[in-house]
PDB file of N, CA and C in Angstrom:
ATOM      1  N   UNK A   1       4.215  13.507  28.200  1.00  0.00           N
ATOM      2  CA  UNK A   1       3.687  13.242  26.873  1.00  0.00           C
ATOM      3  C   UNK A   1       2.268  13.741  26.770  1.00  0.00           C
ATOM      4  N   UNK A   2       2.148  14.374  25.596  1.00  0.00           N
ATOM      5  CA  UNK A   2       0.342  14.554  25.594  1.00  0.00           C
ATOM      6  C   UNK A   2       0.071  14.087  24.427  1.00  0.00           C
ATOM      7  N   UNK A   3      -1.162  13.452  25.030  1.00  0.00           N
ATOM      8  CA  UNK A   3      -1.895  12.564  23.887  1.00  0.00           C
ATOM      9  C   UNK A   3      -3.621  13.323  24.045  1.00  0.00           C
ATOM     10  N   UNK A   4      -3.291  13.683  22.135  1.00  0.00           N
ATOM     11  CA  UNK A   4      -4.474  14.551  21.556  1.00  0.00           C
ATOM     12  C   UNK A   4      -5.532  13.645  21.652  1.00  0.00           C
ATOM     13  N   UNK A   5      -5.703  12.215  21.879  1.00  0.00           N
ATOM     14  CA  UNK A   5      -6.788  11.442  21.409  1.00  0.00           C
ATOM     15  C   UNK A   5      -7.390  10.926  22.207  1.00  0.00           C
ATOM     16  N   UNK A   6      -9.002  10.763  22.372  1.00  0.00           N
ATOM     17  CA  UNK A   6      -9.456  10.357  23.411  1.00  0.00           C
ATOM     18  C   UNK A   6      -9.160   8.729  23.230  1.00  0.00           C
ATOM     19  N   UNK A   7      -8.750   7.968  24.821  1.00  0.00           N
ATOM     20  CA  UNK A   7      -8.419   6.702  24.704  1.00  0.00           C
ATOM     21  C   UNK A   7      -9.799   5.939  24.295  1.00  0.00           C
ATOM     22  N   UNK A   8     -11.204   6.579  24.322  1.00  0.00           N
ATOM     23  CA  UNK A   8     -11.655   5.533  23.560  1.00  0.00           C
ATOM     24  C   UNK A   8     -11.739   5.394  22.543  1.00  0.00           C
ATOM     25  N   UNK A   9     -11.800   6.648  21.799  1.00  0.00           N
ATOM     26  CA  UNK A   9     -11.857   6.536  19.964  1.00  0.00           C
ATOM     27  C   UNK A   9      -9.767   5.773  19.787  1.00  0.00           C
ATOM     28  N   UNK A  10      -9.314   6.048  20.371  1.00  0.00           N
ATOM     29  CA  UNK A  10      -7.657   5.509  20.030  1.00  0.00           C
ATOM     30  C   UNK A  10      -8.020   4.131  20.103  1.00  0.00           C
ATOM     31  N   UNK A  11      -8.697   3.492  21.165  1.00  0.00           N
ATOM     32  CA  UNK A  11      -8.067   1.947  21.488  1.00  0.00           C
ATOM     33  C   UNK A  11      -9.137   1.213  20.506  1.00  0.00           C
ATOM     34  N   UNK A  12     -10.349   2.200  20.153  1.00  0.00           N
ATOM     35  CA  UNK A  12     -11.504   1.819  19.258  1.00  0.00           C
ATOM     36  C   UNK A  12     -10.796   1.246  18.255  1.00  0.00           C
ATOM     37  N   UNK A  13      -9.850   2.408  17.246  1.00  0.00           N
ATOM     38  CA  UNK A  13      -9.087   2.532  16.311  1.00  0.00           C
ATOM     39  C   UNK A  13      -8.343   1.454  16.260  1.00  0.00           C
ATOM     40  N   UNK A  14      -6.967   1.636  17.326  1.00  0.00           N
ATOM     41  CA  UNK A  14      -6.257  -0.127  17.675  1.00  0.00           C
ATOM     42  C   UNK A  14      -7.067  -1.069  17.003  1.00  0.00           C
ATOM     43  N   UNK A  15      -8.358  -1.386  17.640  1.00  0.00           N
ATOM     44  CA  UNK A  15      -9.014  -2.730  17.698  1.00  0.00           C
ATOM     45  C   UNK A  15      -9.359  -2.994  16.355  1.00  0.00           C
ATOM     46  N   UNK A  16      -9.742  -1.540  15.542  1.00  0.00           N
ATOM     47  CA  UNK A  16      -9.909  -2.345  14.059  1.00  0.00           C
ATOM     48  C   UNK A  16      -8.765  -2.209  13.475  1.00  0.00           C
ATOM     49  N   UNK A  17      -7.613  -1.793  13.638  1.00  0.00           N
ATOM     50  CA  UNK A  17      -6.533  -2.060  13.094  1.00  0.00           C
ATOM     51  C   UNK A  17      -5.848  -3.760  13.057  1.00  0.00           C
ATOM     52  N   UNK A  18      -6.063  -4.009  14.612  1.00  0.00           N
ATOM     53  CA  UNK A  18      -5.919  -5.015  14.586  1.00  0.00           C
ATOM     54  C   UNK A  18      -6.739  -6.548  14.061  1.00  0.00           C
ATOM     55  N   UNK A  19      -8.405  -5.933  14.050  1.00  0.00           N
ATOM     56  CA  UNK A  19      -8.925  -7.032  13.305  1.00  0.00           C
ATOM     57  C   UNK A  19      -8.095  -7.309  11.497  1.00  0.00           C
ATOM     58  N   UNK A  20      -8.146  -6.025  10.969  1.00  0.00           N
ATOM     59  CA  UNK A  20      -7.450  -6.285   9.706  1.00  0.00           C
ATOM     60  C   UNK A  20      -5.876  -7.105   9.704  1.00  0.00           C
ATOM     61  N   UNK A  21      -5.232  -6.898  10.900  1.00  0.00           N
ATOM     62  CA  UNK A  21      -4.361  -7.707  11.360  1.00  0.00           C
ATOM     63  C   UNK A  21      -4.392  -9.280  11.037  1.00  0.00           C
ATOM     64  N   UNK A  22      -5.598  -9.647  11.755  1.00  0.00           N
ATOM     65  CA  UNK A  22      -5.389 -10.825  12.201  1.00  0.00           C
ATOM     66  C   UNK A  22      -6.106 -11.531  10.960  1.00  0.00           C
ATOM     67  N   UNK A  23      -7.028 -10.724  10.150  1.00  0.00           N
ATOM     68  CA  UNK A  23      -7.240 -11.171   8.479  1.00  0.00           C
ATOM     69  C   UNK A  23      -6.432 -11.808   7.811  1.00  0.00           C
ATOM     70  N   UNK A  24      -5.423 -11.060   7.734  1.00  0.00           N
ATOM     71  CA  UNK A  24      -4.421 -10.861   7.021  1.00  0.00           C
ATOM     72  C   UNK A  24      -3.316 -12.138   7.223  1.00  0.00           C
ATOM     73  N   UNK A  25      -3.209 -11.934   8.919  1.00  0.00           N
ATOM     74  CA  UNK A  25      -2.414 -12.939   9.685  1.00  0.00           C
ATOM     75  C   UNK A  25      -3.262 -14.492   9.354  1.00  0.00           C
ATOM     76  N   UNK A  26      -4.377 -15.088   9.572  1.00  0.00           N
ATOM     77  CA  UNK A  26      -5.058 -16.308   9.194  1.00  0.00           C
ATOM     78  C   UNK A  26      -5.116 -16.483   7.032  1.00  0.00           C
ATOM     79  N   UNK A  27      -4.763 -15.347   6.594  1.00  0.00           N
ATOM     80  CA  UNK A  27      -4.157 -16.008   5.028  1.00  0.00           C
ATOM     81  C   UNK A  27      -2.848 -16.248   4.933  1.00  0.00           C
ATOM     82  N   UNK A  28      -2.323 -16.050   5.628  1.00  0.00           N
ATOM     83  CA  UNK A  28      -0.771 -16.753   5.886  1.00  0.00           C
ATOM     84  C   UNK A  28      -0.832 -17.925   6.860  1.00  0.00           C
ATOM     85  N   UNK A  29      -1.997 -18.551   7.325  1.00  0.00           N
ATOM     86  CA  UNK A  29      -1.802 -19.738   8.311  1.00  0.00           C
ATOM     87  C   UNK A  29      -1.717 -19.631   9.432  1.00  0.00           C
ATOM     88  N   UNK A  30      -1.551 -18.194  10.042  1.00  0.00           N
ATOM     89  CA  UNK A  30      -1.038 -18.436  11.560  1.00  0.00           C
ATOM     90  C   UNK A  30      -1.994 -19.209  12.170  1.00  0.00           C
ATOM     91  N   UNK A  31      -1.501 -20.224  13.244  1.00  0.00           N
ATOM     92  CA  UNK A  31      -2.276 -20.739  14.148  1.00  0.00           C
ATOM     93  C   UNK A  31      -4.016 -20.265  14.382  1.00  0.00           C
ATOM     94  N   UNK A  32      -5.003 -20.846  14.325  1.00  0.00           N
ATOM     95  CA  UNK A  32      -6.497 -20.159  14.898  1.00  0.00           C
ATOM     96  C   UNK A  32      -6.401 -19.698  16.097  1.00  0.00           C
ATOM     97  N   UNK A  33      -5.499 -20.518  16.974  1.00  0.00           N
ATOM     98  CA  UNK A  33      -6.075 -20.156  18.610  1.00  0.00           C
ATOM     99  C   UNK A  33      -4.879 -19.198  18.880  1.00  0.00           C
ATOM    100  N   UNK A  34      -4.352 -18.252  17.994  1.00  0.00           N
ATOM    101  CA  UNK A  34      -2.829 -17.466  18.881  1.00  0.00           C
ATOM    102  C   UNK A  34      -3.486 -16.511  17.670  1.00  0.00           C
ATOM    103  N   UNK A  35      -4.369 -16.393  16.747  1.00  0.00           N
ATOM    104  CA  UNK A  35      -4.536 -15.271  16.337  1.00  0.00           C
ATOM    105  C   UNK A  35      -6.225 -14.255  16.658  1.00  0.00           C
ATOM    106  N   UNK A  36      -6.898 -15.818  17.537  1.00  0.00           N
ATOM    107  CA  UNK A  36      -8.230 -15.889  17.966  1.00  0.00           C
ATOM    108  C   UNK A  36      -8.335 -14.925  19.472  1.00  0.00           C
ATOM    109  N   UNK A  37      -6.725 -15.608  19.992  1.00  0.00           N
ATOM    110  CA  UNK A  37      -6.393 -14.870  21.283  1.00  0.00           C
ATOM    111  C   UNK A  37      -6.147 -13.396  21.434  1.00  0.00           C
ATOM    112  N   UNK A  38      -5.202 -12.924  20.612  1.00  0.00           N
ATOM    113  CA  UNK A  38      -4.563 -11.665  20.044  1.00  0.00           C
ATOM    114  C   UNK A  38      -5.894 -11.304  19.603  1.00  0.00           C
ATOM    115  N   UNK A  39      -7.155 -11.089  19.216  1.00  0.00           N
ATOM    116  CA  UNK A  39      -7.932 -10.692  18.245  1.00  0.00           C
ATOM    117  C   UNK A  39      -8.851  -9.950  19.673  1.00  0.00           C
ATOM    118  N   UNK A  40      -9.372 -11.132  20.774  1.00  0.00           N
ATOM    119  CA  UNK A  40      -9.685 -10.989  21.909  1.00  0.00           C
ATOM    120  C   UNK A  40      -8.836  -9.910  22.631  1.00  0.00           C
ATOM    121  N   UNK A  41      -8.032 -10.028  22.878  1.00  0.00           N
ATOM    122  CA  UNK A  41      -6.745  -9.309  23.820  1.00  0.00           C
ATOM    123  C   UNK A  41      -7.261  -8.099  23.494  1.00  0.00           C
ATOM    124  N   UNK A  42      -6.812  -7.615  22.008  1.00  0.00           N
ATOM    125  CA  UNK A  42      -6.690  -6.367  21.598  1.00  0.00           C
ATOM    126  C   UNK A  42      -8.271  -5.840  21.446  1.00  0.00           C
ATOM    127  N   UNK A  43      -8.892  -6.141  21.089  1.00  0.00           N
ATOM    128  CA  UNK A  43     -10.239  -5.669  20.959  1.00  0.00           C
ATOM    129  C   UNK A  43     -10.772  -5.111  22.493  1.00  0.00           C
ATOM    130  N   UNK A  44     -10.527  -6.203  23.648  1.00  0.00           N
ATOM    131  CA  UNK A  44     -10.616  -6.094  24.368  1.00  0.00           C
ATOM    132  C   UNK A  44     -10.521  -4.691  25.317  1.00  0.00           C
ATOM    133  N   UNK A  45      -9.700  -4.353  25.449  1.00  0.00           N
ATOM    134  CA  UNK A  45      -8.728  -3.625  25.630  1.00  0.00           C
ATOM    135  C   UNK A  45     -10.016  -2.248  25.664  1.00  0.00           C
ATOM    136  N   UNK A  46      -9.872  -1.751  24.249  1.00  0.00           N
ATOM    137  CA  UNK A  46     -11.132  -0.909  23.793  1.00  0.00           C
ATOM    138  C   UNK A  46     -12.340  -1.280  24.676  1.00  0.00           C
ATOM    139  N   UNK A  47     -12.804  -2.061  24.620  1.00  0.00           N
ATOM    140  CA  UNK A  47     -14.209  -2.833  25.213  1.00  0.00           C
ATOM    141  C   UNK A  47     -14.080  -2.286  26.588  1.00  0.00           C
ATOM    142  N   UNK A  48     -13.015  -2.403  27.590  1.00  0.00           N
ATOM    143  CA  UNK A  48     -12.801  -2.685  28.990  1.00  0.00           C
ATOM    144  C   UNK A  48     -12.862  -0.503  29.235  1.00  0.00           C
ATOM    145  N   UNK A  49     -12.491   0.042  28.160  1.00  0.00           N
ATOM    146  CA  UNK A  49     -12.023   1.548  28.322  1.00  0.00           C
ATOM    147  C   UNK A  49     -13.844   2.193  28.031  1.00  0.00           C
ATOM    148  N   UNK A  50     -14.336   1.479  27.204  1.00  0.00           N
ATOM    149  CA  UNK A  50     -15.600   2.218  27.019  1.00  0.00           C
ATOM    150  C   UNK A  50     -16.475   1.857  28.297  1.00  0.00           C
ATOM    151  N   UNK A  51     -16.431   0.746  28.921  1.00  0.00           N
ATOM    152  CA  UNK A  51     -17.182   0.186  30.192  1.00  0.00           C
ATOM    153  C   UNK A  51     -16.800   1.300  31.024  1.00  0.00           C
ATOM    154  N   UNK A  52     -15.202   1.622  31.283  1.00  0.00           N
ATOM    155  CA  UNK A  52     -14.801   2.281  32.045  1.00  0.00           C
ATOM    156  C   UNK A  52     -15.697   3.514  31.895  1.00  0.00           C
ATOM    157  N   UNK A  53     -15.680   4.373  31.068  1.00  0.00           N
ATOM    158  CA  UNK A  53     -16.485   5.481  30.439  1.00  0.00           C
ATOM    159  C   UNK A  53     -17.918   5.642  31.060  1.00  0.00           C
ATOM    160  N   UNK A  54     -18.469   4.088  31.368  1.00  0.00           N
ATOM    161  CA  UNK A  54     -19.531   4.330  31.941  1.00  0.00           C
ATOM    162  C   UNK A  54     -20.181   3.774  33.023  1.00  0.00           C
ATOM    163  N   UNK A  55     -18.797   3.779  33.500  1.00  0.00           N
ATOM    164  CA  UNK A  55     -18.741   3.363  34.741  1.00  0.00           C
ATOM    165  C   UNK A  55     -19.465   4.299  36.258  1.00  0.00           C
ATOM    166  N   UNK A  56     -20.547   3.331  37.175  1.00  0.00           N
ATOM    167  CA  UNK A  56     -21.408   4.292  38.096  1.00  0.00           C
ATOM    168  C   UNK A  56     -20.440   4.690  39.404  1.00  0.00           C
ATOM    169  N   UNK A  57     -19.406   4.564  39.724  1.00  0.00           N
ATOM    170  CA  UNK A  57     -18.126   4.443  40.710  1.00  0.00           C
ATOM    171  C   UNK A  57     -16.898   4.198  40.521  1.00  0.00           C
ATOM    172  N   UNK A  58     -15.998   5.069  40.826  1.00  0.00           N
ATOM    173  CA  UNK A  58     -14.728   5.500  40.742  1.00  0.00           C
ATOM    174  C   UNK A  58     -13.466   4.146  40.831  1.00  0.00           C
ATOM    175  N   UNK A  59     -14.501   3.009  42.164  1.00  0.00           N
ATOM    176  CA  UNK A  59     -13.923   1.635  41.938  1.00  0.00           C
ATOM    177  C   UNK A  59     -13.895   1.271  41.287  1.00  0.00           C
ATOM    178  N   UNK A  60     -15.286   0.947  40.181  1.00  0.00           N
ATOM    179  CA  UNK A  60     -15.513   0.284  39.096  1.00  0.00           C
ATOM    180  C   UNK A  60     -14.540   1.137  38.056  1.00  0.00           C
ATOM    181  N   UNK A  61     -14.555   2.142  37.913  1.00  0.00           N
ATOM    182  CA  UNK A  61     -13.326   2.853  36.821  1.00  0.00           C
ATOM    183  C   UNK A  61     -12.366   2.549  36.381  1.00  0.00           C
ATOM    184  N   UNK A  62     -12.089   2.566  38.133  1.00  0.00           N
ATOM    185  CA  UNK A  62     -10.108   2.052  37.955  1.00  0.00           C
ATOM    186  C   UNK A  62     -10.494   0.436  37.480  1.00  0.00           C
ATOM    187  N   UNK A  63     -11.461  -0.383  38.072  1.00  0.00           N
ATOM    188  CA  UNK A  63     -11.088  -1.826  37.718  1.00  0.00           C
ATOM    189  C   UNK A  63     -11.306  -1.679  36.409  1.00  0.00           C
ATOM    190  N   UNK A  64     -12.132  -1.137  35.415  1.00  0.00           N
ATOM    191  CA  UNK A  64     -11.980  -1.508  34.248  1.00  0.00           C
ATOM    192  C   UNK A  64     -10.974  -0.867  33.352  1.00  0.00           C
ATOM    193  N   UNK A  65     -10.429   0.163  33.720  1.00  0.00           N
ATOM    194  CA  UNK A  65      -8.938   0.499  33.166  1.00  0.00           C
ATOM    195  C   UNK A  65      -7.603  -0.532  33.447  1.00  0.00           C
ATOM    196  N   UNK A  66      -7.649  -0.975  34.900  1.00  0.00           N
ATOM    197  CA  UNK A  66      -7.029  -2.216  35.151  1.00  0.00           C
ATOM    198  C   UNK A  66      -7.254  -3.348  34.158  1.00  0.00           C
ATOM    199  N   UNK A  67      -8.231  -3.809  34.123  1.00  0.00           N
ATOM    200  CA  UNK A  67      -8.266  -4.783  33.033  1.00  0.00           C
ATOM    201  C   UNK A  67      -8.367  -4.648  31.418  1.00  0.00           C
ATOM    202  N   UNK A  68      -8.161  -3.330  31.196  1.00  0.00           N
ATOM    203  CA  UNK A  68      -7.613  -3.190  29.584  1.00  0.00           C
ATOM    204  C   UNK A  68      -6.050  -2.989  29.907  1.00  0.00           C
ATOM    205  N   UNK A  69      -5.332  -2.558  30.897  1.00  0.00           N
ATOM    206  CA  UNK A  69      -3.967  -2.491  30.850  1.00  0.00           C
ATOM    207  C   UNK A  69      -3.948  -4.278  31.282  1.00  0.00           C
ATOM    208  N   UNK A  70      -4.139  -5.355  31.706  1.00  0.00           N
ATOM    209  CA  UNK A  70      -3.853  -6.445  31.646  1.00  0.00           C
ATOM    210  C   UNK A  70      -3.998  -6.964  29.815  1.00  0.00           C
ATOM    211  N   UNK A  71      -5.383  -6.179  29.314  1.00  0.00           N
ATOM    212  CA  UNK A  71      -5.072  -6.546  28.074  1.00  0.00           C
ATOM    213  C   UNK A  71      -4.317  -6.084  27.149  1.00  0.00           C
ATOM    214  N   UNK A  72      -3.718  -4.864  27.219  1.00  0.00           N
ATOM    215  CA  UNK A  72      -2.077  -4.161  27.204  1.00  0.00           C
ATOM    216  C   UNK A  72      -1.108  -5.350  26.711  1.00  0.00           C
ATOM    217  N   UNK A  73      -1.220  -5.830  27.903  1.00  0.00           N
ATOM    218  CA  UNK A  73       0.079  -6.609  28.809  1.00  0.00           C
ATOM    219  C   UNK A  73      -0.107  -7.775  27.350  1.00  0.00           C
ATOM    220  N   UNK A  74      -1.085  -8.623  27.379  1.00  0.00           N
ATOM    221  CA  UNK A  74      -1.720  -9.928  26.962  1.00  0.00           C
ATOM    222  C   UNK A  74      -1.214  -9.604  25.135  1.00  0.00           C
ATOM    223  N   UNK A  75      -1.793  -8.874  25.043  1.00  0.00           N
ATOM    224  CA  UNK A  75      -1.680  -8.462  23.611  1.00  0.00           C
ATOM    225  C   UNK A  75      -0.111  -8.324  22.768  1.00  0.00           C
ATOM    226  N   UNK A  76       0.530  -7.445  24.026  1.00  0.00           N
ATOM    227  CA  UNK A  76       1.601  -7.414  23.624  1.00  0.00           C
ATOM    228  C   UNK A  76       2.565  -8.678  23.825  1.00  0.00           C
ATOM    229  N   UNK A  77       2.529  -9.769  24.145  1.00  0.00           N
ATOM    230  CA  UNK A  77       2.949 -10.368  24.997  1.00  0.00           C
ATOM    231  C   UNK A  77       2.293 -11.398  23.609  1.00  0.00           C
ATOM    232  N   UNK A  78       1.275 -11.833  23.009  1.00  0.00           N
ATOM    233  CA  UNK A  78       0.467 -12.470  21.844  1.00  0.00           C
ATOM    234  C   UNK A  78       1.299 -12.051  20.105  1.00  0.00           C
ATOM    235  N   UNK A  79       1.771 -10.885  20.034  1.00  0.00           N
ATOM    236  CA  UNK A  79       2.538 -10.332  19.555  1.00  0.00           C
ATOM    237  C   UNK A  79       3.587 -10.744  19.153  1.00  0.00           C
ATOM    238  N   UNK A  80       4.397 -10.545  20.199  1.00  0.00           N
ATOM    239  CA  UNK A  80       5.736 -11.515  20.364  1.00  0.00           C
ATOM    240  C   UNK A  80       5.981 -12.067  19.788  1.00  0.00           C
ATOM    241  N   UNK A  81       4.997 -13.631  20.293  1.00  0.00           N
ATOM    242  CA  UNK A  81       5.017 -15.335  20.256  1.00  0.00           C
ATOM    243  C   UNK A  81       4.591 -15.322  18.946  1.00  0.00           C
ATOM    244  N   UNK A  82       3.733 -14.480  18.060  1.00  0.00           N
ATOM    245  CA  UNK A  82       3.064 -14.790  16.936  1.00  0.00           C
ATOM    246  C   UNK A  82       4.888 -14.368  15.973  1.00  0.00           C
ATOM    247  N   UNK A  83       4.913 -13.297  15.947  1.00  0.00           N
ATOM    248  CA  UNK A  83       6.451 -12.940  15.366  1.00  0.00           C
ATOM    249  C   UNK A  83       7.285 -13.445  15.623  1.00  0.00           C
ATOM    250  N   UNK A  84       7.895 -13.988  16.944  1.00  0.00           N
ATOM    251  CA  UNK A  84       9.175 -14.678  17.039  1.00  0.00           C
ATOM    252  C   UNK A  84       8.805 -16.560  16.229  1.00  0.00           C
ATOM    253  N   UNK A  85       7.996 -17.102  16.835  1.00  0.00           N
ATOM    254  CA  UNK A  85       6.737 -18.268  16.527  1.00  0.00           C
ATOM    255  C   UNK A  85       6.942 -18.597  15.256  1.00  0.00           C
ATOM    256  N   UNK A  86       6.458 -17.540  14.027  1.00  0.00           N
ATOM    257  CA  UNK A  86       6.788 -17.580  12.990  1.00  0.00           C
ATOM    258  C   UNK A  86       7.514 -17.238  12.289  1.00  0.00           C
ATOM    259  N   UNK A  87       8.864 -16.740  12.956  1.00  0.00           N
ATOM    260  CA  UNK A  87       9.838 -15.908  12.300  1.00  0.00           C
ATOM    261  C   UNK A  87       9.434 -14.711  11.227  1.00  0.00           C
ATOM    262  N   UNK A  88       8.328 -13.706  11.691  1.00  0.00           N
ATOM    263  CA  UNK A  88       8.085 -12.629  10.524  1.00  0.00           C
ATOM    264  C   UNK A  88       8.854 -11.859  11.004  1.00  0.00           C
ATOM    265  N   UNK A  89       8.900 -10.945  10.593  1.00  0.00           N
ATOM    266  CA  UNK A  89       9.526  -9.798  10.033  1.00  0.00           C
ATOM    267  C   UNK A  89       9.173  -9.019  10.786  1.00  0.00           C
ATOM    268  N   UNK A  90      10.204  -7.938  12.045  1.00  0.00           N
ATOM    269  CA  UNK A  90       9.700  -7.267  12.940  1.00  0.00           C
ATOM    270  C   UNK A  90       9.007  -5.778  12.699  1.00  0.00           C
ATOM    271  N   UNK A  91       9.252  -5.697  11.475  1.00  0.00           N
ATOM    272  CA  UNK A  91       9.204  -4.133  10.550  1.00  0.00           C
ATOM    273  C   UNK A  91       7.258  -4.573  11.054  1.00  0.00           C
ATOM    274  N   UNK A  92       7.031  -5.731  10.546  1.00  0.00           N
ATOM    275  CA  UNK A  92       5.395  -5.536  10.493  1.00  0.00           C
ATOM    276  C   UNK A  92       4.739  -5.362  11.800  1.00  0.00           C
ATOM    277  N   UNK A  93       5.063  -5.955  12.553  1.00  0.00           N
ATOM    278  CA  UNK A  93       4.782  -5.640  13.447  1.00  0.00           C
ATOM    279  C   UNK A  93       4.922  -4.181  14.696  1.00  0.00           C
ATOM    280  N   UNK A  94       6.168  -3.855  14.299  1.00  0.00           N
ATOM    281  CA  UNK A  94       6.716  -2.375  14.782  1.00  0.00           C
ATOM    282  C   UNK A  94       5.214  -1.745  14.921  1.00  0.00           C
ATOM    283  N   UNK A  95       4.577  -0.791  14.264  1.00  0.00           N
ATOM    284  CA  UNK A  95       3.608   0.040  14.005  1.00  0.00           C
ATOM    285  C   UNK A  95       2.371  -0.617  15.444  1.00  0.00           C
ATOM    286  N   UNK A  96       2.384  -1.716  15.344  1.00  0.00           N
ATOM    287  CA  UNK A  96       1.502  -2.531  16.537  1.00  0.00           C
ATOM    288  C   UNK A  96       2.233  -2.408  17.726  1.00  0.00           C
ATOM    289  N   UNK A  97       3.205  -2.659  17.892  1.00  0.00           N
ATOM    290  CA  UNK A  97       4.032  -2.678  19.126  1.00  0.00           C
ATOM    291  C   UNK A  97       4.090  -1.009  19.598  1.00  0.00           C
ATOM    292  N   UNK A  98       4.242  -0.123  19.095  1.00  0.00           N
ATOM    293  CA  UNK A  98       4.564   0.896  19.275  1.00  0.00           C
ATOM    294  C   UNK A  98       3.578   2.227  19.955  1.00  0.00           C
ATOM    295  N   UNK A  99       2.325   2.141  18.943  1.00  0.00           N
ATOM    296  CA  UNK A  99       1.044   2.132  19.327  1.00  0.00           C
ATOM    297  C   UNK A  99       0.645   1.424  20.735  1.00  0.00           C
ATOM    298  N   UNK A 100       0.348   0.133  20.966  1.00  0.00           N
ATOM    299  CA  UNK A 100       0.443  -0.401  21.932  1.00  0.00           C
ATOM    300  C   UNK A 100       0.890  -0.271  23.111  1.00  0.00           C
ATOM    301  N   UNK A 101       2.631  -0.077  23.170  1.00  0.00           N
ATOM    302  CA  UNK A 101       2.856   0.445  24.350  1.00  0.00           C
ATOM    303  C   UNK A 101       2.374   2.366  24.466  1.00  0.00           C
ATOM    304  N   UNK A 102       2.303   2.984  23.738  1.00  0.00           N
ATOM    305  CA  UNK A 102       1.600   4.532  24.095  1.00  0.00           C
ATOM    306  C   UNK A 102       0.531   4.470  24.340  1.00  0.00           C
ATOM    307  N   UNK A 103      -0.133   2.880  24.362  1.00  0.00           N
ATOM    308  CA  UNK A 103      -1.843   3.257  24.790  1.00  0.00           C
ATOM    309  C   UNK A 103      -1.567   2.650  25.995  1.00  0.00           C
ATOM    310  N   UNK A 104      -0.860   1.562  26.490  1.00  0.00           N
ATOM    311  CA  UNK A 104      -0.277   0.991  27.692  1.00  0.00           C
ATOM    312  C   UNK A 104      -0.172   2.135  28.501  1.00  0.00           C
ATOM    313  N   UNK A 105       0.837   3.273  28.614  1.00  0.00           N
ATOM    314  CA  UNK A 105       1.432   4.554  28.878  1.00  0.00           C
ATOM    315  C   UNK A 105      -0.007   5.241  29.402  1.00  0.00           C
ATOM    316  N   UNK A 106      -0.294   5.043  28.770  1.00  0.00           N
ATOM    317  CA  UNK A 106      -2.142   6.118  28.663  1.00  0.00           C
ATOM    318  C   UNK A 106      -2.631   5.866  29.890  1.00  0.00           C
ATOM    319  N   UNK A 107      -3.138   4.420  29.711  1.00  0.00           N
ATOM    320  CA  UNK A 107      -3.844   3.804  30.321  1.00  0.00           C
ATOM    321  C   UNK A 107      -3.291   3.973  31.637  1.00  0.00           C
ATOM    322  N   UNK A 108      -1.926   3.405  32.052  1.00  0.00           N
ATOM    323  CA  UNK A 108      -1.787   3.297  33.416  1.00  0.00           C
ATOM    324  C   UNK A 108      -1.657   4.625  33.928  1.00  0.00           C
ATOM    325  N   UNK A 109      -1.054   5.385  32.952  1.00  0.00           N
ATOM    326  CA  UNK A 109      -1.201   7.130  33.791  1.00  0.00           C
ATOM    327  C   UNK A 109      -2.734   7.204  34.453  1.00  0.00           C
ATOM    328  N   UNK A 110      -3.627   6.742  33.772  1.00  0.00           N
ATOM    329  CA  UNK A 110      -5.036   7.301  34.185  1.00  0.00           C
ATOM    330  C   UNK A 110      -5.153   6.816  35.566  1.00  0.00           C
ATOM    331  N   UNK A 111      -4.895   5.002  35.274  1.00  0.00           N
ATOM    332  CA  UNK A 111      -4.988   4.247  36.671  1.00  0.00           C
ATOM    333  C   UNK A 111      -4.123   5.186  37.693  1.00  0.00           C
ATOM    334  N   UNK A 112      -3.073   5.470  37.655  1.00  0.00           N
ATOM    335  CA  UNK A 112      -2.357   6.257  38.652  1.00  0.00           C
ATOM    336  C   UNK A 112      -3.144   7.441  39.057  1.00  0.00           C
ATOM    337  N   UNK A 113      -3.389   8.443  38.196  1.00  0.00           N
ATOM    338  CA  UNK A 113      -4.107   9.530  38.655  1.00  0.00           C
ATOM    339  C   UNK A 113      -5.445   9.620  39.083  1.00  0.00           C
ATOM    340  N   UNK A 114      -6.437   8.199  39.101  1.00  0.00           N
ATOM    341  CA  UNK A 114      -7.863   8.020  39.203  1.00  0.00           C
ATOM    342  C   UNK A 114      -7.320   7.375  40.947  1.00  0.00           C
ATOM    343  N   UNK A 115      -6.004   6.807  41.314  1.00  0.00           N
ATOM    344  CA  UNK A 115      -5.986   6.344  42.209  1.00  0.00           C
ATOM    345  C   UNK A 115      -5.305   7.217  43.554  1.00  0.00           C
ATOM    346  N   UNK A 116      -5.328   8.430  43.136  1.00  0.00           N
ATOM    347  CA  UNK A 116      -4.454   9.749  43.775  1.00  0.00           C
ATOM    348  C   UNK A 116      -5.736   9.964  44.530  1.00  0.00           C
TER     349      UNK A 116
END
């Protein structure tokens, strides 16, 4: 697969996609602390890839790509529970899920090849 986009402007992108998300998601009621979490997760994610970016050692690299693919994991996994949880509608969520796992994909390719 090739991906035209640098993962930090992509997961940047994600993260405000997903703040408008979770806007959107708290005028319908969802829970504070499962949309507070998801808001963290995903933002995160971005946060952990730009550290990586400037990162002074190749250890420190991989660990902070490691811990945006845990927030991968978290996010998608926050996702779920919020959709199944509230019985929405998987159409809305699709576009998040999908995205998500190709930045998942991204991410751990890098971890693999930073660890060669």
């Amino acid at each position: 697969m090739k991906y035209e986009k640098d993962i930090k402007d992509w997961t940047k992108g994600f993260a405000i996609k997903l703040v408008k998300l979770t806007i959107a998601l708290k005028k319908e009621g969802i829970e504070y602390a499962l949309r507070d979490q998801l808001l963290r997760s995903g933002t995160s994610i971005g946060a952990n890839v730009k550290k990586a970016k400037a990162s002074s050692s190749r250890k420190e690299l991989i660990r902070y790509y490691e811990i945006a693919l845990k927030s991968c994991d978290e996010s998608e996994f926050l996702i779920e529970v919020i959709r199944e949880g509230y019985e929405m509608n998987i159409d809305r969520f699709a576009t998040f899920q999908i995205e998500l796992k190709e930045i998942t994909k991204v991410i751990a390719r890098i971890i693999i090849n930073l660890k060669k």
